[in-house]
Every structure is written in C-alpha cells, then in structure tokens.
N, C-alpha and C. Protein backbone atom coordinates (compact mmCIF):
# COMPACT_ATOMS: atom_id res chain seq x y z
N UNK A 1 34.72 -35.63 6.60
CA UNK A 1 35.10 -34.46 5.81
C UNK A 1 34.59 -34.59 4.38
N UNK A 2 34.82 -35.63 3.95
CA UNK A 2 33.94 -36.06 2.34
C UNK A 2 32.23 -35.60 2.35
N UNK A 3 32.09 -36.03 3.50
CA UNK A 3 30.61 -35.71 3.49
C UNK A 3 30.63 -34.27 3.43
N UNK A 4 31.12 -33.96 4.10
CA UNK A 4 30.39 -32.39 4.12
C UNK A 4 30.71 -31.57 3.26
N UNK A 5 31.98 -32.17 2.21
CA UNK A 5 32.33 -31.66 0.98
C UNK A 5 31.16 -31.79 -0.21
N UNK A 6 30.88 -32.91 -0.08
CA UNK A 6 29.69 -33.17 -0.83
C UNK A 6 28.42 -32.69 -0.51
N UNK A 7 28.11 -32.49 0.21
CA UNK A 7 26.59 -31.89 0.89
C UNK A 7 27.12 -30.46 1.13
N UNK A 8 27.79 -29.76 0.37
CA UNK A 8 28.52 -28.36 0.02
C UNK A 8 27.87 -28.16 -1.44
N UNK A 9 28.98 -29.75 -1.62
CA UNK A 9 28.65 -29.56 -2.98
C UNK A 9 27.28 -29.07 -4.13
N UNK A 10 26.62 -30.32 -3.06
CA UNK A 10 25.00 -30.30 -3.82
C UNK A 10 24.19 -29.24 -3.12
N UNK A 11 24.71 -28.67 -1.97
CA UNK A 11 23.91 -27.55 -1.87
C UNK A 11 24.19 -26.12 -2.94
N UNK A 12 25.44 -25.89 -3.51
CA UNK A 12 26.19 -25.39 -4.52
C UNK A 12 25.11 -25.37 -5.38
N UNK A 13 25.29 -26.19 -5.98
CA UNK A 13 24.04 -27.11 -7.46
C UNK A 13 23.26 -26.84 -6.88
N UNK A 14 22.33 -26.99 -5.91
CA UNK A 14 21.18 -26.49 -6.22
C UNK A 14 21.01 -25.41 -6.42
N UNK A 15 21.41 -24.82 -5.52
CA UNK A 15 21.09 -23.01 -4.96
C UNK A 15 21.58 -22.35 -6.61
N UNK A 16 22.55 -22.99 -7.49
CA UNK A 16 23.12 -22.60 -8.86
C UNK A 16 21.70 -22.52 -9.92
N UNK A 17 21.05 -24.44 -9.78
CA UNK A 17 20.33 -24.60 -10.33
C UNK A 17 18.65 -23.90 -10.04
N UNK A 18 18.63 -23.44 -8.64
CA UNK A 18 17.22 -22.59 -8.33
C UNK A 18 17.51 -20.90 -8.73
N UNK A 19 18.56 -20.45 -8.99
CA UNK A 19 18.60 -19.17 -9.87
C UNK A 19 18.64 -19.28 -11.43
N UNK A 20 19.16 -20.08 -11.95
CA UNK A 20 19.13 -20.74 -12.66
C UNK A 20 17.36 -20.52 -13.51
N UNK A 21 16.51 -21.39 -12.65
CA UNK A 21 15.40 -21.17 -13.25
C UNK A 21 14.59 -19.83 -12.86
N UNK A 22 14.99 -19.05 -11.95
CA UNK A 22 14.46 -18.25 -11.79
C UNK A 22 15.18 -16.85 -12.89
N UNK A 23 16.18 -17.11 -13.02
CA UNK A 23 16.38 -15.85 -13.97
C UNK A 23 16.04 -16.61 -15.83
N UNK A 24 15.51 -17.84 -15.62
CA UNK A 24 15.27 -17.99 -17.13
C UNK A 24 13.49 -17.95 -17.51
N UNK A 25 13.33 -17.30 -16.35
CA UNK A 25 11.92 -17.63 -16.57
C UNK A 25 10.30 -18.03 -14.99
N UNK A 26 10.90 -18.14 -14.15
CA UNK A 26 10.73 -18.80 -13.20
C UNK A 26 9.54 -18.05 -12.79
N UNK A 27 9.04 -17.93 -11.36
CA UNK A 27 7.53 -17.52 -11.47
C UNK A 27 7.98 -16.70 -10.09
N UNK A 28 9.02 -15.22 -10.29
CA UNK A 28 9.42 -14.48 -9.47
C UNK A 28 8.28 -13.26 -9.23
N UNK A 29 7.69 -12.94 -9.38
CA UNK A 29 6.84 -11.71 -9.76
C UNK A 29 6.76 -11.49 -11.07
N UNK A 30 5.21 -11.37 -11.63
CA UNK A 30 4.70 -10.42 -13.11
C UNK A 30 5.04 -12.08 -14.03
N UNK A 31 4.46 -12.00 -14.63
CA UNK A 31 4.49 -12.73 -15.88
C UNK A 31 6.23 -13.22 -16.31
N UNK A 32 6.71 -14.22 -16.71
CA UNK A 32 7.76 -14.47 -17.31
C UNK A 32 7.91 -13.93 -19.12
N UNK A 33 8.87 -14.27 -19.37
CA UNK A 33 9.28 -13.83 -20.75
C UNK A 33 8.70 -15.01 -21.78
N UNK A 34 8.72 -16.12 -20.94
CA UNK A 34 8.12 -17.22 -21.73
C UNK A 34 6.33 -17.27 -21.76
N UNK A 35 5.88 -16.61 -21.17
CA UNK A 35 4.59 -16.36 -21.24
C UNK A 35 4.56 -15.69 -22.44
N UNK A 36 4.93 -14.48 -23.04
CA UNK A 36 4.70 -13.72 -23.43
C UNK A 36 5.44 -14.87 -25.56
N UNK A 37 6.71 -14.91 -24.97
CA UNK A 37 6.90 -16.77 -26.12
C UNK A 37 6.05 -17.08 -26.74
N UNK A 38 5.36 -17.93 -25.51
CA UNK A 38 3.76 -18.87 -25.52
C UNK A 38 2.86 -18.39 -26.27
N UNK A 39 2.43 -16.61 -26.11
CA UNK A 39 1.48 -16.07 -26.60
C UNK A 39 1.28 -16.04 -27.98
N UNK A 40 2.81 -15.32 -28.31
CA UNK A 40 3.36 -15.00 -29.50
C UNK A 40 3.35 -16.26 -30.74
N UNK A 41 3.68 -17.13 -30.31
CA UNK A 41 3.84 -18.35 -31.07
C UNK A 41 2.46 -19.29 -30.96
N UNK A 42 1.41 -18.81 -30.19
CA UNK A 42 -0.18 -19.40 -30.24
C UNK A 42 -0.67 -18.14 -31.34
N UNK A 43 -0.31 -16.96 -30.87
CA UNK A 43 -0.90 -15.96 -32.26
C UNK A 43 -0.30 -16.15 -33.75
N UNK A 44 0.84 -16.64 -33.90
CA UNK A 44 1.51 -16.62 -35.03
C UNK A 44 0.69 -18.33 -35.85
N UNK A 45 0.22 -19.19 -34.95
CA UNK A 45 -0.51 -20.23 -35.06
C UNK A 45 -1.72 -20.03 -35.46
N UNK A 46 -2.29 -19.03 -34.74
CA UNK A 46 -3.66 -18.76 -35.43
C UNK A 46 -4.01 -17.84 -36.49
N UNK A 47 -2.83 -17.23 -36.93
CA UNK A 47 -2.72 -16.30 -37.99
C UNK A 47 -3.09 -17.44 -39.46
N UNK A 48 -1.61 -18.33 -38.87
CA UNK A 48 -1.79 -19.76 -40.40
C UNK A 48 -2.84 -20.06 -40.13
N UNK A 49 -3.48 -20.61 -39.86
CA UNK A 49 -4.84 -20.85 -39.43
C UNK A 49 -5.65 -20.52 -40.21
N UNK A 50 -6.16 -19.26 -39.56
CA UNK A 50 -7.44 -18.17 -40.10
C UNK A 50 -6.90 -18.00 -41.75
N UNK A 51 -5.44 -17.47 -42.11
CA UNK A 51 -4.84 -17.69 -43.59
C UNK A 51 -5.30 -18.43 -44.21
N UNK A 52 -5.02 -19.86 -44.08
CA UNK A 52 -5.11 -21.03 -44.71
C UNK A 52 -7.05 -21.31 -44.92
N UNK A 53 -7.82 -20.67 -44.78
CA UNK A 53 -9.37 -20.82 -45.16
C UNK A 53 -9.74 -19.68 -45.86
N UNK A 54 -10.29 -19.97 -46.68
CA UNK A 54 -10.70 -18.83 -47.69
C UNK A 54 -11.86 -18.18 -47.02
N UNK A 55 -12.25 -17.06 -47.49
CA UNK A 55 -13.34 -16.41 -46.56
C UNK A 55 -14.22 -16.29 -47.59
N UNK A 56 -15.36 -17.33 -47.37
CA UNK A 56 -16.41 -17.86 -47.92
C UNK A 56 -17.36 -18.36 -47.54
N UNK A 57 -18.65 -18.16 -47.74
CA UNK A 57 -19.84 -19.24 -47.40
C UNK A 57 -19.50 -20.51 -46.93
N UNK A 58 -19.12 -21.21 -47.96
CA UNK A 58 -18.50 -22.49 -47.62
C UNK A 58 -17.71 -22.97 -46.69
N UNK A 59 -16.99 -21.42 -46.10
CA UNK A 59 -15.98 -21.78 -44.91
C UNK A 59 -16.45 -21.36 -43.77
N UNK A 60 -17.23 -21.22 -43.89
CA UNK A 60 -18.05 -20.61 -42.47
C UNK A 60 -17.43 -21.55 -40.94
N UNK A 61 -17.74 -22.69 -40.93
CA UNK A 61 -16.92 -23.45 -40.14
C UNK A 61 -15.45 -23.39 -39.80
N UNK A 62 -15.23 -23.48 -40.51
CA UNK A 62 -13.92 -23.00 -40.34
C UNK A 62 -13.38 -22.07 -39.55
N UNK A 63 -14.12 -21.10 -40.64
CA UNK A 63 -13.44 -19.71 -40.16
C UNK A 63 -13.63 -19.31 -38.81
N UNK A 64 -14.73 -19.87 -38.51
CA UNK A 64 -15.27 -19.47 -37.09
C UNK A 64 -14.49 -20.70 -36.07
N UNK A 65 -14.19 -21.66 -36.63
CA UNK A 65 -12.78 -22.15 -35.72
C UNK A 65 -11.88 -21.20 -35.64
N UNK A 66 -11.34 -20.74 -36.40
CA UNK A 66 -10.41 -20.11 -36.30
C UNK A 66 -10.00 -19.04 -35.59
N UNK A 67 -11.72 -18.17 -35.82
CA UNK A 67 -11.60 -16.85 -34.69
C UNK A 67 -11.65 -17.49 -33.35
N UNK A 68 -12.07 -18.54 -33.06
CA UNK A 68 -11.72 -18.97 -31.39
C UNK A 68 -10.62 -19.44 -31.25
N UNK A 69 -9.88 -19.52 -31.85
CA UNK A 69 -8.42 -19.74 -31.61
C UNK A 69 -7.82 -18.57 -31.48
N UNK A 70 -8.16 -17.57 -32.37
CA UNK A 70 -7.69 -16.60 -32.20
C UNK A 70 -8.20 -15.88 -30.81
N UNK A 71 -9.77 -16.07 -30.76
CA UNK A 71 -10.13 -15.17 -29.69
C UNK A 71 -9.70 -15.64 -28.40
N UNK A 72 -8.97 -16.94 -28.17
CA UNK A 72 -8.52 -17.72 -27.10
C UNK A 72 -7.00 -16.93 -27.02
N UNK A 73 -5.89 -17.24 -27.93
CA UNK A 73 -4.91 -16.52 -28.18
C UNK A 73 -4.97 -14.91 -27.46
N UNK A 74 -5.89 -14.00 -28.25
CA UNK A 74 -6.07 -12.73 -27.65
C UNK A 74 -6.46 -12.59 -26.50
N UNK A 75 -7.17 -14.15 -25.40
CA UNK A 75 -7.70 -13.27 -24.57
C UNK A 75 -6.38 -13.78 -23.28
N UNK A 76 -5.23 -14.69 -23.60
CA UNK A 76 -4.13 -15.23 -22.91
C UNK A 76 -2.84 -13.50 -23.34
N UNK A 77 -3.26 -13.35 -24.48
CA UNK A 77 -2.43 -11.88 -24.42
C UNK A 77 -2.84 -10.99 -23.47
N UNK A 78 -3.78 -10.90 -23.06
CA UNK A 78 -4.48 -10.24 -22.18
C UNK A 78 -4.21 -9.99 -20.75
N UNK A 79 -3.46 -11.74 -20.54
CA UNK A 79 -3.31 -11.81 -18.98
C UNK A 79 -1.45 -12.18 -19.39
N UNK A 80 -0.97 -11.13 -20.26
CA UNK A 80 0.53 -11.04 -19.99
C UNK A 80 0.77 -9.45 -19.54
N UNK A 81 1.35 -9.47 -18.59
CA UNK A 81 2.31 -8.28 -18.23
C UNK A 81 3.58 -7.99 -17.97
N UNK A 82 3.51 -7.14 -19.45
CA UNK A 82 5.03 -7.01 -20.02
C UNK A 82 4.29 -5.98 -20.91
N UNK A 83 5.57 -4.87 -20.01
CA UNK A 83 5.05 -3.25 -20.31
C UNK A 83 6.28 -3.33 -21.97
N UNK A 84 7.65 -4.23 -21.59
CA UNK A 84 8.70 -4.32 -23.08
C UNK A 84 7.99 -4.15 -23.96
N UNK A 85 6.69 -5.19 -24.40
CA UNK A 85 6.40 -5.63 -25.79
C UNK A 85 4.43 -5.15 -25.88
N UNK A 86 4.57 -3.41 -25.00
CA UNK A 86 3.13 -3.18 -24.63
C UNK A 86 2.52 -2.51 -26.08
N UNK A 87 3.43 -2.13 -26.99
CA UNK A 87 2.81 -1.02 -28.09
C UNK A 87 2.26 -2.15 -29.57
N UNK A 88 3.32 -3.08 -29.04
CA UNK A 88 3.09 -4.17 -30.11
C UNK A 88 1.39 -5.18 -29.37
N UNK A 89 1.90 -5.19 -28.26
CA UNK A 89 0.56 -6.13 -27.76
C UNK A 89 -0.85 -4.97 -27.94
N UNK A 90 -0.54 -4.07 -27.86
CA UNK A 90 -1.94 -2.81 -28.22
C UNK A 90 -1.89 -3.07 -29.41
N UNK A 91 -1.32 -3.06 -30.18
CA UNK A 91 -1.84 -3.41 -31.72
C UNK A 91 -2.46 -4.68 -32.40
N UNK A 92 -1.96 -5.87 -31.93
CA UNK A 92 -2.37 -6.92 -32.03
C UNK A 92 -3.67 -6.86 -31.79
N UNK A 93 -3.95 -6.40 -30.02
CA UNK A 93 -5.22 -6.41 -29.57
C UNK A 93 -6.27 -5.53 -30.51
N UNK A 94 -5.55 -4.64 -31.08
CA UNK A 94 -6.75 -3.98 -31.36
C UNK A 94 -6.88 -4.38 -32.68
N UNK A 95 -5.98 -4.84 -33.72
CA UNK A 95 -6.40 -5.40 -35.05
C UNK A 95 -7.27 -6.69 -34.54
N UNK A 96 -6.99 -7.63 -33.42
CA UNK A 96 -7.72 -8.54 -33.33
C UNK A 96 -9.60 -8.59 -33.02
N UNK A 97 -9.62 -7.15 -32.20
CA UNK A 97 -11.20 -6.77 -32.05
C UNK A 97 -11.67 -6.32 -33.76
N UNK A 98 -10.91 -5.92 -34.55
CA UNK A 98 -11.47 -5.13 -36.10
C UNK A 98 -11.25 -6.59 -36.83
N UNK A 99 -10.66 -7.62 -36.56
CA UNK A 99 -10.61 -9.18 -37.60
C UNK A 99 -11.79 -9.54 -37.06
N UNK A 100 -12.29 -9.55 -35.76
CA UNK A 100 -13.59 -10.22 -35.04
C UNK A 100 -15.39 -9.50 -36.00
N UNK A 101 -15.02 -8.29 -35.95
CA UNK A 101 -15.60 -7.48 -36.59
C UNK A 101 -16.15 -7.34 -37.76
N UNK A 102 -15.13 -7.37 -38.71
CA UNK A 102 -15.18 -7.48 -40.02
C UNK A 102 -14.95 -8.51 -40.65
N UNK A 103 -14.66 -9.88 -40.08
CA UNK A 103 -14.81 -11.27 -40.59
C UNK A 103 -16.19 -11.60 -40.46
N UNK A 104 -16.43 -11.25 -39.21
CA UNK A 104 -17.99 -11.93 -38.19
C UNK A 104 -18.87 -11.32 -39.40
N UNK A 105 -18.86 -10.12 -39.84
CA UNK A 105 -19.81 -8.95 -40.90
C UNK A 105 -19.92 -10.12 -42.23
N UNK A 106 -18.85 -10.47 -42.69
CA UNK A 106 -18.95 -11.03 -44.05
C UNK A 106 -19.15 -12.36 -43.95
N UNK A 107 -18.89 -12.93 -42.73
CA UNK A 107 -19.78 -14.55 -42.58
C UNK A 107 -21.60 -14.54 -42.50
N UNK A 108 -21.92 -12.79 -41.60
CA UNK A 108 -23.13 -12.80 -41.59
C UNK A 108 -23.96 -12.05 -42.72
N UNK A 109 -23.40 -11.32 -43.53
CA UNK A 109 -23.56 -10.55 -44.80
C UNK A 109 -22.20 -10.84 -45.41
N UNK A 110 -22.78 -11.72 -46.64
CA UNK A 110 -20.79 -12.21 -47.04
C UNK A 110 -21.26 -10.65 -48.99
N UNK A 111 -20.94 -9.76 -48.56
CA UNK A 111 -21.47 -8.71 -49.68
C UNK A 111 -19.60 -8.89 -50.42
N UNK A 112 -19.73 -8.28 -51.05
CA UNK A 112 -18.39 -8.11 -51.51
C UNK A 112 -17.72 -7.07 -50.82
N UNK A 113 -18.40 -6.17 -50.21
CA UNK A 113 -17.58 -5.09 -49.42
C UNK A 113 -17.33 -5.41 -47.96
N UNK A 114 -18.32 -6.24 -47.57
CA UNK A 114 -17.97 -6.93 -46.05
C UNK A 114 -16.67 -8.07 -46.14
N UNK A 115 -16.88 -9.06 -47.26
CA UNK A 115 -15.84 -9.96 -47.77
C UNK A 115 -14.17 -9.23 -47.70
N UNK A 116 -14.34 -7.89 -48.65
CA UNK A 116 -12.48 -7.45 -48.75
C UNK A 116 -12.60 -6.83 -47.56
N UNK A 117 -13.59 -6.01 -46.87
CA UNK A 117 -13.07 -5.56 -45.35
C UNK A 117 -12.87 -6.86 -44.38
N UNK A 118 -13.11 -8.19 -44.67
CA UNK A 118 -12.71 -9.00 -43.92
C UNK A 118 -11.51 -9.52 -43.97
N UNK A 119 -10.93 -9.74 -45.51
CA UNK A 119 -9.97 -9.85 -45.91
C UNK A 119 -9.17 -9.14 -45.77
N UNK A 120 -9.00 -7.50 -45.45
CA UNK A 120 -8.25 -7.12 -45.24
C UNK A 120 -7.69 -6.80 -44.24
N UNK A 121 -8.41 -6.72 -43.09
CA UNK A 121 -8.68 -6.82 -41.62
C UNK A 121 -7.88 -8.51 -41.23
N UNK A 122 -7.61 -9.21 -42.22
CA UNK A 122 -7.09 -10.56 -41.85
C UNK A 122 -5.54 -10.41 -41.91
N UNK A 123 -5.36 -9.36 -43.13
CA UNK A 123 -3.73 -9.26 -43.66
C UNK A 123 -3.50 -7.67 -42.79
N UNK A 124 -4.46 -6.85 -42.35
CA UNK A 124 -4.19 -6.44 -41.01
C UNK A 124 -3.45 -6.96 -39.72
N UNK A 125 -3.87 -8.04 -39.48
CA UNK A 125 -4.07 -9.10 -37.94
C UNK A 125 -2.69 -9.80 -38.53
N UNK A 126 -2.48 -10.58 -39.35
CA UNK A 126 -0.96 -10.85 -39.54
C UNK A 126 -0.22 -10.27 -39.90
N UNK A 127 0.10 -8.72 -40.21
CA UNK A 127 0.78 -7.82 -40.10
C UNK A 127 1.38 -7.54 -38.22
N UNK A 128 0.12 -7.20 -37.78
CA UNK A 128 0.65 -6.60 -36.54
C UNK A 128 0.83 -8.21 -35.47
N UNK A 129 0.77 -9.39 -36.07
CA UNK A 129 1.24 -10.35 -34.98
C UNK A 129 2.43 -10.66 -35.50
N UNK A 130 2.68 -10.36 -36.66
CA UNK A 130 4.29 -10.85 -37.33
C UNK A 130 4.83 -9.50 -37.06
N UNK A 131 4.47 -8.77 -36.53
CA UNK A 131 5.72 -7.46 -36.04
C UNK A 131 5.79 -7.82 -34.40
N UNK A 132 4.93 -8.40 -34.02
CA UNK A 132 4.46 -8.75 -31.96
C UNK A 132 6.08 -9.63 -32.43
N UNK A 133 5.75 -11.03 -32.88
CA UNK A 133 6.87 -12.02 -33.29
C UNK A 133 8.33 -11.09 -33.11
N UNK A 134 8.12 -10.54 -34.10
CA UNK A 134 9.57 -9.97 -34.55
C UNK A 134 10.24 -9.35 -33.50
N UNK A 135 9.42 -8.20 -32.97
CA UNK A 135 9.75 -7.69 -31.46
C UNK A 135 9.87 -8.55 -30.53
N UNK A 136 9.53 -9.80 -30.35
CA UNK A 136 9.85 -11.04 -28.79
C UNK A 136 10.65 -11.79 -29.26
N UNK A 137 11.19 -11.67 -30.59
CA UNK A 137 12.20 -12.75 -31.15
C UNK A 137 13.33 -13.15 -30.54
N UNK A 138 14.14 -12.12 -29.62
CA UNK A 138 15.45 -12.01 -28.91
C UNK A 138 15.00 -12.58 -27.71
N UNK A 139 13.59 -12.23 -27.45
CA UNK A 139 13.63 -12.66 -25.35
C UNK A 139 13.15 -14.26 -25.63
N UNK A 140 12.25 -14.10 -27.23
CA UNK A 140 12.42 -15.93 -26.87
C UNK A 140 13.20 -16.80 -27.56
C-alpha cells in the first residue's frame, strides 16, 4: 500500500511538474513568451552596443560589429510569433532596416548629412526597442 501511495505520489509531481513547464513557457505550439524575452533583451543589448561607439571614421569597425549584432537580433525577431507584441515588433523591424541604411550611408559617405541621418536613425532604433522592452516587460 506504501508503494502505491508513493508511485501516486510521484506520478502527482510529475504530471504537476510537466504543466508546470508547459504553461511557463514550454514548446506547446507557436513560439513561447520567453522567445520573444530572449529577443527583447538581445535587442536592448545591441542598442548599448551600437550607443556606446561614436559614429565615425575611426569606428568603422566597430560600428559594423555592431550592426551584426543587431542584424542577428532582427533577424531572431523575425522567427518569433507573437501576434501580442506584433505593432511593436513592426516597428523595431522597420527602424532596424532605416539604422542599416543610414548608418551603412555615413560609414560609406561619412558627409555630415549622412552622419546626423545616421545618428538619428540610431536614437530612432532605441526608441522603438525600448518601447518593444516596455511592452514584454510583464510576460517576461
């Protein structure tokens, strides 16, 4: 009788502990909430990033690290589906094609007008990933 109290038991626990991960995240259908986490907090990474280098001749290296972090970041946003956080992920995406754009312009013509459209296109891109953030803040 012990036994089978116990092998109750742990069937209990598990079956507790396999919903458990499935409602926190688990790999039930469509993308999890923590995917979308992951994304958010690799874009908010490459925002400091790309920030933290001045946009200059001199940083050319850099900077162009940076857009592959970013362009790595954007292209993992890509393969999340999650219609919740879809108006914010359209924006990201699309400030992230106009930072590719108008950074890439002033690394290859650094003019002064390619330079502040790069620059501003940068405080664009962390605008709309610090509002992505703000909106996934609760699910993660």
């Amino acid at each position: 009788m012990w036994n089978i109290g116990r092998a109750s038991l742990l069937t209990a626990c598990a079956t507790g502990a396999a919903f458990v991960l499935v409602s926190c995240g688990g790999s039930s259908g469509g993308e999890p909430v923590s995917d979308v986490c992951k994304v958010s907090a690799a874009l908010s990474s490459a925002v400091q990033q790309i920030n933290q280098t001045p946009l200059s001749k001199d940083s050319t290296a850099a900077i162009e690290a940076s857009l592959h972090t970013v362009d790595t970041a954007l292209a993992n946003l890509d393969k999340v589906d999650s219609t919740e956080f879809q108006k914010e992920m359209d924006a990201v995406a699309t400030s992230g094609d106009e930072l590719d754009k108008t950074v890439g312009a002033a690394l290859d013509s650094p003019t002064p007008t390619n330079t502040a459209a790069g620059r501003d296109s940068m405080a664009h891109f962390t605008t709309q990933v610090n509002n992505f953030a703000a909106a996934t803040n609760d699910s993660c």
